[in-house]
PDB file of N, CA and C in Angstrom:
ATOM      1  N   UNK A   1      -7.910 -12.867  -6.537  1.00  0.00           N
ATOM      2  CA  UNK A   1      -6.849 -13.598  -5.866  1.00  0.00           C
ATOM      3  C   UNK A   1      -7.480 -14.699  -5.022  1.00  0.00           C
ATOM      4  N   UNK A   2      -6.844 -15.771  -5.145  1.00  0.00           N
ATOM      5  CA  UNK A   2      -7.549 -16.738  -4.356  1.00  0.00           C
ATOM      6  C   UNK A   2      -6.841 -17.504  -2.875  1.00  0.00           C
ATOM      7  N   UNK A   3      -7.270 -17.988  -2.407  1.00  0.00           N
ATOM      8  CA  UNK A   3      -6.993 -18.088  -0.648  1.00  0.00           C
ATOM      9  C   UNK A   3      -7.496 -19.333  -0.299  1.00  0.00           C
ATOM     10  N   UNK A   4      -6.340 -19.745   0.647  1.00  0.00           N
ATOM     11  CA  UNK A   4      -7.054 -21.376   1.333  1.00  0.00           C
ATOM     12  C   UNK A   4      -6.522 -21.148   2.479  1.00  0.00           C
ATOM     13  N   UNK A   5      -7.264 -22.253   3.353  1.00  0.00           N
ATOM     14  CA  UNK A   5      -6.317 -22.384   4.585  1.00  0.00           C
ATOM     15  C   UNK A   5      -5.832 -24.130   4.454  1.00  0.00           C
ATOM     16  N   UNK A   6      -5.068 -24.579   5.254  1.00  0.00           N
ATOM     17  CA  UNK A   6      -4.282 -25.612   5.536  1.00  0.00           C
ATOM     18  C   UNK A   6      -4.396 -26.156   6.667  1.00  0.00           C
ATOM     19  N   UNK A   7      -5.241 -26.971   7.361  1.00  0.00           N
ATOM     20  CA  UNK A   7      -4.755 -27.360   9.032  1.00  0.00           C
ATOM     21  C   UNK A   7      -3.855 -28.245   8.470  1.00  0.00           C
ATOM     22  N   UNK A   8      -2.604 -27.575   9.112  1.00  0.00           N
ATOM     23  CA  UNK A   8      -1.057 -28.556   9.328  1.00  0.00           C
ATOM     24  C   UNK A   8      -1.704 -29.118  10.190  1.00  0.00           C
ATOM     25  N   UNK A   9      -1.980 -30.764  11.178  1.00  0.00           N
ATOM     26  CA  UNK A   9      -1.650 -30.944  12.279  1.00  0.00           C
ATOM     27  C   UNK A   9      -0.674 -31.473  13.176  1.00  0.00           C
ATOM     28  N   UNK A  10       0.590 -31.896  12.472  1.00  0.00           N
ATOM     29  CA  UNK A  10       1.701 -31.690  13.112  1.00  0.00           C
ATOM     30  C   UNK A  10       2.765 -31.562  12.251  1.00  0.00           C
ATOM     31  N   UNK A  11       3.903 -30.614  12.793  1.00  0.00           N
ATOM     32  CA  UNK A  11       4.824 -30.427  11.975  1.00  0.00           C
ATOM     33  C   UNK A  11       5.955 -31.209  11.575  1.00  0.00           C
ATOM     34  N   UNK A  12       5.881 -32.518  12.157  1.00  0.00           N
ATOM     35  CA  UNK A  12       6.855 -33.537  11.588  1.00  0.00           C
ATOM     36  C   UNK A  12       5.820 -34.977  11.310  1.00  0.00           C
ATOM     37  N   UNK A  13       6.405 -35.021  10.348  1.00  0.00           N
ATOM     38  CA  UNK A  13       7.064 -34.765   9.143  1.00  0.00           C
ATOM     39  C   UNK A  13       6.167 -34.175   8.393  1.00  0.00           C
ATOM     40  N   UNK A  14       6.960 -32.830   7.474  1.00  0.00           N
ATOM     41  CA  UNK A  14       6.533 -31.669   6.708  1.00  0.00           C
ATOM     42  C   UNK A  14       5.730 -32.875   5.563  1.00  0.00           C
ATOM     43  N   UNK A  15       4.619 -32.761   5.085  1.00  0.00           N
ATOM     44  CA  UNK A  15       4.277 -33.260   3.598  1.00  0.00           C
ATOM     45  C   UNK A  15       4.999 -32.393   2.578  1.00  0.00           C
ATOM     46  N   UNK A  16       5.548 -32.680   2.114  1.00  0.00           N
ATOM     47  CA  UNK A  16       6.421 -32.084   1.264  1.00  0.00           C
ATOM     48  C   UNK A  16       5.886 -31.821  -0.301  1.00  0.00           C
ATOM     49  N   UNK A  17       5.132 -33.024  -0.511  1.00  0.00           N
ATOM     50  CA  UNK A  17       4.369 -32.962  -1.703  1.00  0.00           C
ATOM     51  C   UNK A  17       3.251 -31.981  -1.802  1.00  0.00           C
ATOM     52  N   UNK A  18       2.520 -31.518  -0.635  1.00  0.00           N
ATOM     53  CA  UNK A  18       1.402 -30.531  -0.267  1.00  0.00           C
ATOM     54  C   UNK A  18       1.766 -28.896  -0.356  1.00  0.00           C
ATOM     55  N   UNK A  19       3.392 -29.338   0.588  1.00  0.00           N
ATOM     56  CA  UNK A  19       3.900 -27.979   0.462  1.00  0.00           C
ATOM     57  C   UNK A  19       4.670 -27.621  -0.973  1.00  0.00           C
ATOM     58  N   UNK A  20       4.816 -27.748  -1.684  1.00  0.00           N
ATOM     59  CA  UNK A  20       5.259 -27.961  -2.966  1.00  0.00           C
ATOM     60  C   UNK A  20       4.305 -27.431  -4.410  1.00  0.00           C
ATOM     61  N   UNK A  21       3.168 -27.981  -3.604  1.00  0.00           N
ATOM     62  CA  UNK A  21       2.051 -27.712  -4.688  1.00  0.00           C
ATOM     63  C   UNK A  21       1.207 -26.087  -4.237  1.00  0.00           C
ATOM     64  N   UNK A  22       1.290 -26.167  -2.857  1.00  0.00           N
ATOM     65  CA  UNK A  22       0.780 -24.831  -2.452  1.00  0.00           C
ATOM     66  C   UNK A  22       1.844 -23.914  -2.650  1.00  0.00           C
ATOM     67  N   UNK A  23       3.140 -23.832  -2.934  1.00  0.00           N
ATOM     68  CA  UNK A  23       4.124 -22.782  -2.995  1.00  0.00           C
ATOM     69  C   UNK A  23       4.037 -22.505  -4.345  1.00  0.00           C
ATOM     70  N   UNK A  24       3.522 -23.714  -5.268  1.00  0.00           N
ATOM     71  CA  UNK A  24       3.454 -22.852  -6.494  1.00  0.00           C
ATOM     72  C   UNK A  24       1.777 -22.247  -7.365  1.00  0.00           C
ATOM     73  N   UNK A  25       1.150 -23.173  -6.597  1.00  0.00           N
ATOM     74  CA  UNK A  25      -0.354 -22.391  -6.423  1.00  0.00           C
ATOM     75  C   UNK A  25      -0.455 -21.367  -6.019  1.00  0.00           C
ATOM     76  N   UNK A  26       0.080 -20.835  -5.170  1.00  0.00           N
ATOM     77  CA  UNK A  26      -0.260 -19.425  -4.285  1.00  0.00           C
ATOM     78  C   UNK A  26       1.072 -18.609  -4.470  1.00  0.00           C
ATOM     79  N   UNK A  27       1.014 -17.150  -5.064  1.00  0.00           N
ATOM     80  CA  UNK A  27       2.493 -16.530  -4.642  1.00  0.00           C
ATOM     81  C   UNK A  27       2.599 -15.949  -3.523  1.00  0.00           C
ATOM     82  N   UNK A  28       1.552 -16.422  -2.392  1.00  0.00           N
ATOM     83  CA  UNK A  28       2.108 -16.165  -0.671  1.00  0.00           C
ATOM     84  C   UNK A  28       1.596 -17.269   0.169  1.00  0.00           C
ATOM     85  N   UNK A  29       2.770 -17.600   0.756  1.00  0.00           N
ATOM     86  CA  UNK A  29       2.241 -18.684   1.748  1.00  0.00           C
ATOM     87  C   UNK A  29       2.183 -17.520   3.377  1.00  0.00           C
ATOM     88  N   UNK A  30       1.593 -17.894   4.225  1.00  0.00           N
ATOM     89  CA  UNK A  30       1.315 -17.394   5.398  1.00  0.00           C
ATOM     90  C   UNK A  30       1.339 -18.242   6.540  1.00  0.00           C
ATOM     91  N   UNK A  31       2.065 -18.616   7.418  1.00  0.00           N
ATOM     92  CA  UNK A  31       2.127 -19.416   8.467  1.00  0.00           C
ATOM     93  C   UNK A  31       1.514 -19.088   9.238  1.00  0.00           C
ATOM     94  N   UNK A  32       0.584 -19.460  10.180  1.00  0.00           N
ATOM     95  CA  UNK A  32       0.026 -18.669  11.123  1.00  0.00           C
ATOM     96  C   UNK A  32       0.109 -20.320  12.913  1.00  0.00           C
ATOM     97  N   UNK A  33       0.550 -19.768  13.950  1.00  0.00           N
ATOM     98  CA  UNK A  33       1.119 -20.883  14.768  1.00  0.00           C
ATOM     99  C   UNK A  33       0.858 -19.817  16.063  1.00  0.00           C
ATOM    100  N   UNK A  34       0.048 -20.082  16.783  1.00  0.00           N
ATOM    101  CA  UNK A  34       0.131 -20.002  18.805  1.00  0.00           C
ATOM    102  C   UNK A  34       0.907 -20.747  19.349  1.00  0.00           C
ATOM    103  N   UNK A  35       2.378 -20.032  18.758  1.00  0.00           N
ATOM    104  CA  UNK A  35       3.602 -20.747  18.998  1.00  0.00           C
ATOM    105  C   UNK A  35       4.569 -19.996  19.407  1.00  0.00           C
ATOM    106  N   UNK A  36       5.890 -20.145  19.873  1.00  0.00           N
ATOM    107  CA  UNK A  36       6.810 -19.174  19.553  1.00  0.00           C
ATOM    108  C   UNK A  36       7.361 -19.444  18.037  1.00  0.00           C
ATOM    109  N   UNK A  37       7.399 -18.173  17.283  1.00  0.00           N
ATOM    110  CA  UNK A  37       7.767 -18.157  15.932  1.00  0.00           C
ATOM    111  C   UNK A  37       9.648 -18.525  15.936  1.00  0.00           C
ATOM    112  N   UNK A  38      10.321 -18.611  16.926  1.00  0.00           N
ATOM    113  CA  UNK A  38      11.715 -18.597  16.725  1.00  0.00           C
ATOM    114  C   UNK A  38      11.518 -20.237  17.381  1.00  0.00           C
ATOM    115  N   UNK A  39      12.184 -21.572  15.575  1.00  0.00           N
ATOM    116  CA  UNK A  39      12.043 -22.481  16.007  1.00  0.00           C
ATOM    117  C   UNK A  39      10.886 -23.379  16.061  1.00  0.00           C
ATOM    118  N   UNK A  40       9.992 -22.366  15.345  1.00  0.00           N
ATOM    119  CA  UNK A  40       8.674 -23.196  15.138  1.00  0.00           C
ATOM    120  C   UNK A  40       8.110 -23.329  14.165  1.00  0.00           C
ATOM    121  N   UNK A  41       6.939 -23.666  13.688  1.00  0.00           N
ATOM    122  CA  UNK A  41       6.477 -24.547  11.989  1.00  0.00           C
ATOM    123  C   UNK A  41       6.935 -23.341  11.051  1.00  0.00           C
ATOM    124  N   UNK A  42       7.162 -22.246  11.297  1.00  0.00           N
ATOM    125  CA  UNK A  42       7.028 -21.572  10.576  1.00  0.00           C
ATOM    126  C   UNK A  42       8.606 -21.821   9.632  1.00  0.00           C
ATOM    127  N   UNK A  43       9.729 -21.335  11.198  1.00  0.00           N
ATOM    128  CA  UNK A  43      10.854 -21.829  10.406  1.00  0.00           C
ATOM    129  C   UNK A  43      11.044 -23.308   9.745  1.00  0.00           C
ATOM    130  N   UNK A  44      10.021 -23.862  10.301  1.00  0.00           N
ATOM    131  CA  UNK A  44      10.409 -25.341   9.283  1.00  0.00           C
ATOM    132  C   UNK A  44       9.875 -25.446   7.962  1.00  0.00           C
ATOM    133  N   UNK A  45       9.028 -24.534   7.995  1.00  0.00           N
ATOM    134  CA  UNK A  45       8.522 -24.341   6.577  1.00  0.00           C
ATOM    135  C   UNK A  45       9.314 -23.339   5.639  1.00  0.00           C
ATOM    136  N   UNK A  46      10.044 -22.806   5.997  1.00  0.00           N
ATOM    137  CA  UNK A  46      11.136 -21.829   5.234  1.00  0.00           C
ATOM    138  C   UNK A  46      12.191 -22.796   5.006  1.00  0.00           C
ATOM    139  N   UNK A  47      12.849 -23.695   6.209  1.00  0.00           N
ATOM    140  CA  UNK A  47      14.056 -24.724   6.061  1.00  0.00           C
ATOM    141  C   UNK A  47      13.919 -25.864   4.905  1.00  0.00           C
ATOM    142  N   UNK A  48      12.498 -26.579   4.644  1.00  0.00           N
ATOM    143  CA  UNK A  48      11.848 -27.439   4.178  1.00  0.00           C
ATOM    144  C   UNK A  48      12.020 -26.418   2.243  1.00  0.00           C
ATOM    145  N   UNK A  49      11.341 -25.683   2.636  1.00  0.00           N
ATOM    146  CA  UNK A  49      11.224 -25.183   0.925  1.00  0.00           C
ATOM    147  C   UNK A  49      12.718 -24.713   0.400  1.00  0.00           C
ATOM    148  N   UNK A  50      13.669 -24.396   1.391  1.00  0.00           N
ATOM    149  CA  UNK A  50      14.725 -24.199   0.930  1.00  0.00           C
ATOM    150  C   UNK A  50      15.627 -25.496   0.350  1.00  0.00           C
ATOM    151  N   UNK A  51      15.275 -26.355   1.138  1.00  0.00           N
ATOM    152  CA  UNK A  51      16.237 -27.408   1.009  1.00  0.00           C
ATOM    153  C   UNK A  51      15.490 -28.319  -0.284  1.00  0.00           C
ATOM    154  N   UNK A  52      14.292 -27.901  -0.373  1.00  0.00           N
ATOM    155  CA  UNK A  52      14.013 -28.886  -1.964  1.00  0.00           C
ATOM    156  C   UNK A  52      13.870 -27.525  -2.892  1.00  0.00           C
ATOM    157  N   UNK A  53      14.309 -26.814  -3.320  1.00  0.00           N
ATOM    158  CA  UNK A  53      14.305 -25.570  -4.090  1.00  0.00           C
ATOM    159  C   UNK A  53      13.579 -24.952  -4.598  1.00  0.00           C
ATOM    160  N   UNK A  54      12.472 -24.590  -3.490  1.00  0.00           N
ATOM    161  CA  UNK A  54      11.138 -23.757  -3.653  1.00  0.00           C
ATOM    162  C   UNK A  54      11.549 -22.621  -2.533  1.00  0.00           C
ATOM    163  N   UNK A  55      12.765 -22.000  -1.990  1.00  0.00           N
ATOM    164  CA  UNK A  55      12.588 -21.004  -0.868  1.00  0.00           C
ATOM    165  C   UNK A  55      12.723 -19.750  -2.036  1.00  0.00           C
ATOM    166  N   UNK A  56      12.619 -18.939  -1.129  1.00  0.00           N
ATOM    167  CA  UNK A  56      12.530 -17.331  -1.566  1.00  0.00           C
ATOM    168  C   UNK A  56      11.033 -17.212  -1.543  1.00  0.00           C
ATOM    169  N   UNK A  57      10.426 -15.949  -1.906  1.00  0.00           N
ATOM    170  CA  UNK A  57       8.752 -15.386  -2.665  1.00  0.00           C
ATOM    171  C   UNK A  57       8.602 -15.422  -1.047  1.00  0.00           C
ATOM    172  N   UNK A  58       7.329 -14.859  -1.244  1.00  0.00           N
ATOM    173  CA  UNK A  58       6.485 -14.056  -0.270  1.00  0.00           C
ATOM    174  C   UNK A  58       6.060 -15.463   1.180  1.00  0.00           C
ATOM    175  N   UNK A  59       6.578 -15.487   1.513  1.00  0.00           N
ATOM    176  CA  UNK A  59       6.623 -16.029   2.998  1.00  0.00           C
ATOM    177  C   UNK A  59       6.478 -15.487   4.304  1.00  0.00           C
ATOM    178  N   UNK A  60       5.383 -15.396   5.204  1.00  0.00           N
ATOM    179  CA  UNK A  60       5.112 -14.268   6.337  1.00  0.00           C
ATOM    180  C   UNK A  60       4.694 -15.370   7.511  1.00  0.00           C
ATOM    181  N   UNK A  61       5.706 -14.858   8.373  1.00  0.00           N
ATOM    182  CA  UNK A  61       4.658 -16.066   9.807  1.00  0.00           C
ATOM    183  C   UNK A  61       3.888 -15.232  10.946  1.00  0.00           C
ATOM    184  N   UNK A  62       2.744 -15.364  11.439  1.00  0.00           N
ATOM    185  CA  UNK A  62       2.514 -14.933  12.523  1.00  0.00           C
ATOM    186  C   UNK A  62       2.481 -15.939  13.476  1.00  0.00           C
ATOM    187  N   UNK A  63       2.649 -15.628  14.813  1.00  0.00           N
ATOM    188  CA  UNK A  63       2.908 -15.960  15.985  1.00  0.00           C
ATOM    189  C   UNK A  63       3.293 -15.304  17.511  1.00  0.00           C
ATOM    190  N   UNK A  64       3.488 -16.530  18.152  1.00  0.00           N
ATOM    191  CA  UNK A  64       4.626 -15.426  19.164  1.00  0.00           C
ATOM    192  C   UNK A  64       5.704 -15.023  19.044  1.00  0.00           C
ATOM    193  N   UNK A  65       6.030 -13.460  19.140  1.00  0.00           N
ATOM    194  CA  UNK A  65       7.728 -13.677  18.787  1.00  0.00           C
ATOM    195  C   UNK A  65       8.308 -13.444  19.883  1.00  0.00           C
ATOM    196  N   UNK A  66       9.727 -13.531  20.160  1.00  0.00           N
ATOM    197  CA  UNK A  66      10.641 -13.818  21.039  1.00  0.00           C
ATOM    198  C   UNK A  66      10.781 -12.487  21.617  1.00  0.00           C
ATOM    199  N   UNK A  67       9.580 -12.587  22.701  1.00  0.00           N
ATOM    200  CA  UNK A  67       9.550 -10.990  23.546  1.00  0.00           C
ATOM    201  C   UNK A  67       8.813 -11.115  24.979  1.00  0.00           C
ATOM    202  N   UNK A  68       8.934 -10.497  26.044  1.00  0.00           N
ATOM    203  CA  UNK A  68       8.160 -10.802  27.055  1.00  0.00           C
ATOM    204  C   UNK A  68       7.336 -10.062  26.773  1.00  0.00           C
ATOM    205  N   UNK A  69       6.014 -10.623  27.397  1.00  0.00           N
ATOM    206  CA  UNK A  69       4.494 -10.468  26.977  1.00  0.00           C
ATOM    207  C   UNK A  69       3.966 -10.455  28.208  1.00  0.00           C
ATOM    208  N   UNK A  70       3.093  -9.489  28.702  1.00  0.00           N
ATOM    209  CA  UNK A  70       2.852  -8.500  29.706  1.00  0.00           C
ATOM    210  C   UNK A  70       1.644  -9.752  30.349  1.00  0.00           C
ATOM    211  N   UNK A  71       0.947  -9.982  31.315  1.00  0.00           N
ATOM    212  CA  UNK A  71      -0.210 -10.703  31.527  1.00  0.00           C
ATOM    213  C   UNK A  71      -1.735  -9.837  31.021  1.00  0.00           C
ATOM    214  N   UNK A  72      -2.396 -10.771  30.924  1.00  0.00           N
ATOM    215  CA  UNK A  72      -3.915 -10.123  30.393  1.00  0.00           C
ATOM    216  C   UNK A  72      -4.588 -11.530  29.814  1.00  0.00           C
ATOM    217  N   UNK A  73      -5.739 -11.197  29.938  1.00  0.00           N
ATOM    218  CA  UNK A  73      -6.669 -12.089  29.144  1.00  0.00           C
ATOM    219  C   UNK A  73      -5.990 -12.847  28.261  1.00  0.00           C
ATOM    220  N   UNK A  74      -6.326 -14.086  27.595  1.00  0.00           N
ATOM    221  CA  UNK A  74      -6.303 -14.650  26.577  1.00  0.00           C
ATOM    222  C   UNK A  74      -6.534 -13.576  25.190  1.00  0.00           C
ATOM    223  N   UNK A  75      -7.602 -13.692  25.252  1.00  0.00           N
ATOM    224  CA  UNK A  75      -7.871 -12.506  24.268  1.00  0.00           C
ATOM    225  C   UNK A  75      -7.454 -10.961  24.056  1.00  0.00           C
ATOM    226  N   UNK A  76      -6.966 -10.719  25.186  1.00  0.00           N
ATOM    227  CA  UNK A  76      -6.352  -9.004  24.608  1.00  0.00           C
ATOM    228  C   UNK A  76      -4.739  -9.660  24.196  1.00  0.00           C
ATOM    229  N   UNK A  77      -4.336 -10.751  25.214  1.00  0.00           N
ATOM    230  CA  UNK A  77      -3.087 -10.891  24.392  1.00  0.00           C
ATOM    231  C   UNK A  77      -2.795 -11.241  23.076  1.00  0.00           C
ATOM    232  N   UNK A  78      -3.432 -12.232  22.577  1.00  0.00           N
ATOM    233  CA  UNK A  78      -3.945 -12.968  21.263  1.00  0.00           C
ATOM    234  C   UNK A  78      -3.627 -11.094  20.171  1.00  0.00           C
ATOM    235  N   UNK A  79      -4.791 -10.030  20.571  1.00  0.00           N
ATOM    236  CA  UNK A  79      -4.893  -9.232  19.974  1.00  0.00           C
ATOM    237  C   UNK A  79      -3.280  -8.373  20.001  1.00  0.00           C
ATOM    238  N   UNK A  80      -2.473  -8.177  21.623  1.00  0.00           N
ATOM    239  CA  UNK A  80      -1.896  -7.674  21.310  1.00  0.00           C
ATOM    240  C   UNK A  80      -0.589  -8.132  20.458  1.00  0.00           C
ATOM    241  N   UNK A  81      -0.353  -9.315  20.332  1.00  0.00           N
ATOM    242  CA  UNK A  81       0.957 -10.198  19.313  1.00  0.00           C
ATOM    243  C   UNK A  81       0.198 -10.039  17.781  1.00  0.00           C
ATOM    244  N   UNK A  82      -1.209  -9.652  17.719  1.00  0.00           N
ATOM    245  CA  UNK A  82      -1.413  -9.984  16.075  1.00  0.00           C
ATOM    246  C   UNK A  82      -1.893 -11.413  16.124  1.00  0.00           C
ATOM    247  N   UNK A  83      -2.720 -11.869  16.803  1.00  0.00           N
ATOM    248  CA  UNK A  83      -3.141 -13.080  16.672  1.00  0.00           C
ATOM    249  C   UNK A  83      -4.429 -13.215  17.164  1.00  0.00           C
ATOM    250  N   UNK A  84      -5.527 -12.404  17.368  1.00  0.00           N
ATOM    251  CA  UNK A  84      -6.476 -12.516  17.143  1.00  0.00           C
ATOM    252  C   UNK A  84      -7.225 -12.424  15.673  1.00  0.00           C
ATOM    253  N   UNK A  85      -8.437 -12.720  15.399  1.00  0.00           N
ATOM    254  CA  UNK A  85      -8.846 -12.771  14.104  1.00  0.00           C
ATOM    255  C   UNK A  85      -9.173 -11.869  13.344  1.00  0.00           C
ATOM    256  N   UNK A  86      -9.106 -10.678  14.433  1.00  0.00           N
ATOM    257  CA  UNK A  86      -9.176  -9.418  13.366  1.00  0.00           C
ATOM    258  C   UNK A  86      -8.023  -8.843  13.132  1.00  0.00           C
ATOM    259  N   UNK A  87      -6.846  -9.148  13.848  1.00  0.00           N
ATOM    260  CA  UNK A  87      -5.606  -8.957  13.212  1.00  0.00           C
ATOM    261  C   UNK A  87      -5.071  -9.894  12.379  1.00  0.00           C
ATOM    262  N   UNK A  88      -5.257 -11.195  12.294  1.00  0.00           N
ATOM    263  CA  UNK A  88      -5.058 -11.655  11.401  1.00  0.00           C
ATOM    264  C   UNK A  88      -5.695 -11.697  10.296  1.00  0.00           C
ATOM    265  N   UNK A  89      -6.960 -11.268  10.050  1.00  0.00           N
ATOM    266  CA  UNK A  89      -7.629 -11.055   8.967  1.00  0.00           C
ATOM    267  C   UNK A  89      -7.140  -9.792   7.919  1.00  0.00           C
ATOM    268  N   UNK A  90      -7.041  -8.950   8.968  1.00  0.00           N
ATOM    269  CA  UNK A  90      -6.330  -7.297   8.792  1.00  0.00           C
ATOM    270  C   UNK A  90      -5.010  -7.635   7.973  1.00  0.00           C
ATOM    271  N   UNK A  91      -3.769  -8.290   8.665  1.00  0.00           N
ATOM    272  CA  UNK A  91      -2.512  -8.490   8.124  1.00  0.00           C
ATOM    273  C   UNK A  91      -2.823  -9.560   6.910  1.00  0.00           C
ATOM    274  N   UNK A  92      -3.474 -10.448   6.459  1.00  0.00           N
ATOM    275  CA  UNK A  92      -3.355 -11.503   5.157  1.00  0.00           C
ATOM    276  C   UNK A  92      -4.195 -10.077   4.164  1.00  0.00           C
ATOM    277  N   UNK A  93      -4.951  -9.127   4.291  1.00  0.00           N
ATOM    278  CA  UNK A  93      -5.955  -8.625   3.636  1.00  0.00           C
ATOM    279  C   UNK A  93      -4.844  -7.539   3.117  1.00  0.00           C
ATOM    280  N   UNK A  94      -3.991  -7.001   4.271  1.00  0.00           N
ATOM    281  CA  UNK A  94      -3.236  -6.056   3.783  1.00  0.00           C
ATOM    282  C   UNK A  94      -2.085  -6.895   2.473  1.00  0.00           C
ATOM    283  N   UNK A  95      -1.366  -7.607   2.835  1.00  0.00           N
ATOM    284  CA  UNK A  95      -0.739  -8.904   2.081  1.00  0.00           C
ATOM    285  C   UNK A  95      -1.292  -8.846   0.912  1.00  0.00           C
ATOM    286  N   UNK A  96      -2.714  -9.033   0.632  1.00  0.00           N
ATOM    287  CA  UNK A  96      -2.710  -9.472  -0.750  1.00  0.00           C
ATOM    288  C   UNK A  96      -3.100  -8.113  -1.483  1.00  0.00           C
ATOM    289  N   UNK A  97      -3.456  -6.780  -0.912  1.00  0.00           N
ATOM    290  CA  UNK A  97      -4.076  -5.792  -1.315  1.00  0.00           C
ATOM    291  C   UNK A  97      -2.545  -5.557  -2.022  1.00  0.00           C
ATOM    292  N   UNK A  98      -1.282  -5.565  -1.473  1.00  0.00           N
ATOM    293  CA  UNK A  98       0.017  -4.858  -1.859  1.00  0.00           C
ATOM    294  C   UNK A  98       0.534  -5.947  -2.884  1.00  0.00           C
ATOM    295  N   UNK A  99       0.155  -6.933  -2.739  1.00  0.00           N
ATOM    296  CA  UNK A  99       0.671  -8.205  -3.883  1.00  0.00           C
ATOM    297  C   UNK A  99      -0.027  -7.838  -5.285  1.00  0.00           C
ATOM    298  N   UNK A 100      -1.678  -7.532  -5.208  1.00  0.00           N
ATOM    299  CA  UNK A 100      -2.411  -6.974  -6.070  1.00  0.00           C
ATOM    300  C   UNK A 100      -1.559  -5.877  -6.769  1.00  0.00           C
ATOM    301  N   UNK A 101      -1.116  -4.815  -6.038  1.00  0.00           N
ATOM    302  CA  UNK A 101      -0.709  -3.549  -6.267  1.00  0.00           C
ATOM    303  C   UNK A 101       0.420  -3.793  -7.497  1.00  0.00           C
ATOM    304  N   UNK A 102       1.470  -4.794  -6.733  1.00  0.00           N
ATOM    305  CA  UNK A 102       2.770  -4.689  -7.137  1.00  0.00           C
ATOM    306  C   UNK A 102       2.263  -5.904  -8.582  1.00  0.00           C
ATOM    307  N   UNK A 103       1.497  -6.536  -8.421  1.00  0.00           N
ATOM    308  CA  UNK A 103       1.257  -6.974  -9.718  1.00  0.00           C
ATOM    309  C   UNK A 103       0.732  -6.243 -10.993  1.00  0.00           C
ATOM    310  N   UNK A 104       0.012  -4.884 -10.903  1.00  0.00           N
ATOM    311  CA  UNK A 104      -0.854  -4.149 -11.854  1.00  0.00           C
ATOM    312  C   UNK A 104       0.299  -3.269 -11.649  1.00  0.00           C
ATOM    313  N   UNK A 105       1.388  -2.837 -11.143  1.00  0.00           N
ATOM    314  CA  UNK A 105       2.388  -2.199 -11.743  1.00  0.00           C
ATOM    315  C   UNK A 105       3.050  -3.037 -12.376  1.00  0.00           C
ATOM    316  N   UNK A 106       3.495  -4.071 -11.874  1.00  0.00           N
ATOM    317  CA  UNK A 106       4.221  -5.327 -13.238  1.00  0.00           C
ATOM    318  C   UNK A 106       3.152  -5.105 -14.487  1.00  0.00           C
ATOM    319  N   UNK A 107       2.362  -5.267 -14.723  1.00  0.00           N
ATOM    320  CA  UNK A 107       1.766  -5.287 -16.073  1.00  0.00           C
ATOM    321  C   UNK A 107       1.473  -4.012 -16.454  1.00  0.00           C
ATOM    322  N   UNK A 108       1.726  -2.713 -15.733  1.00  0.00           N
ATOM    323  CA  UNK A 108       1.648  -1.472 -16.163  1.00  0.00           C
ATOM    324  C   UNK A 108       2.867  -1.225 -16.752  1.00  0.00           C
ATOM    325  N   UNK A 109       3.970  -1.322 -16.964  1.00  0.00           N
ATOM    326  CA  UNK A 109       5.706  -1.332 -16.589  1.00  0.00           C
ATOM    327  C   UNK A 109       5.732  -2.585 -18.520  1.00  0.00           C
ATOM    328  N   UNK A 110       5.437  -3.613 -18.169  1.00  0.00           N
ATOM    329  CA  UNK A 110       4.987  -4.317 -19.414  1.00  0.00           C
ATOM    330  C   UNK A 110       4.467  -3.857 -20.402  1.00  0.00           C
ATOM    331  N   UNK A 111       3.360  -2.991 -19.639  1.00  0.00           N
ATOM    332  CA  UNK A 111       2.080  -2.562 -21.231  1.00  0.00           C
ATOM    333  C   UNK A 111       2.961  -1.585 -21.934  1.00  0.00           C
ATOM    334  N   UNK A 112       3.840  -0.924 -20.937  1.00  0.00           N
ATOM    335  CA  UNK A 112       4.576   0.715 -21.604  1.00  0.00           C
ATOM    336  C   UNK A 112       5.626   0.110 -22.075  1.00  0.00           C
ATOM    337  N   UNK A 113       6.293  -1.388 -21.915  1.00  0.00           N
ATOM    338  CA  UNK A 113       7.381  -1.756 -22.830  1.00  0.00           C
ATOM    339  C   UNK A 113       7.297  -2.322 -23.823  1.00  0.00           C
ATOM    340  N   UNK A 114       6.368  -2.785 -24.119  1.00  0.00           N
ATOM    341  CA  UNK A 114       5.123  -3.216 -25.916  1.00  0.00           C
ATOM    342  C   UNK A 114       4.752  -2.182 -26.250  1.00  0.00           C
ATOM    343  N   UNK A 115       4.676  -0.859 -25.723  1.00  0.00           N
ATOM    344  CA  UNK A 115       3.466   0.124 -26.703  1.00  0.00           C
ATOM    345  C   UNK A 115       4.954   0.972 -27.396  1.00  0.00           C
TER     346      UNK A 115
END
């Protein structure tokens, strides 16, 4: 399975042609934003693929989500939202391990409807 990253550096205006080509290159896109997720690139990247007719498939954002968040370090907070790098490494790794999965049952499910 193969993997890129993207520096968006700002979210207006969406490249549309970029996002277009990566939605059908990849069957998961992953937003990842030290943002609040309600209202941010992430939903514009769901609004954007919907409205030129690439929405639906595997779409996941991390971020901040719409919760009060206790004080602490930079870094334990980062860790506790899922946004440090070993949680984000952890959550894209889990992502593609179950995408893997659900694909070798698609072609298991196939092989037994040819044999």
């Amino acid at each position: 399975m193969e993997v890129c990253v993207v520096n968006c550096r700002f979210v207006k205006p969406i490249d549309e042609k970029l996002l277009v080509s990566l939605r059908k290159r990849f069957g998961i896109l992953v937003t990842l934003e030290e943002n609040a997720l309600k209202g941010g690139f992430g939903e514009e990247i769901n609004d954007t693929l919907s409205r030129i007719g690439f929405g639906g498939g595997a779409i996941h954002h991390l971020g901040i989500p719409d919760i009060f968040i206790e004080h602490g370090s930079r870094k334990e907070l980062l860790d506790e939202i899922g946004l440090s790098p070993a949680k984000i490494s952890a959550f894209v790794k889990k992502i593609m391990a179950k995408s893997i999965l659900q694909a070798d049952s698609r072609s298991m499910i196939e092989d037994h409807k040819q044999a």
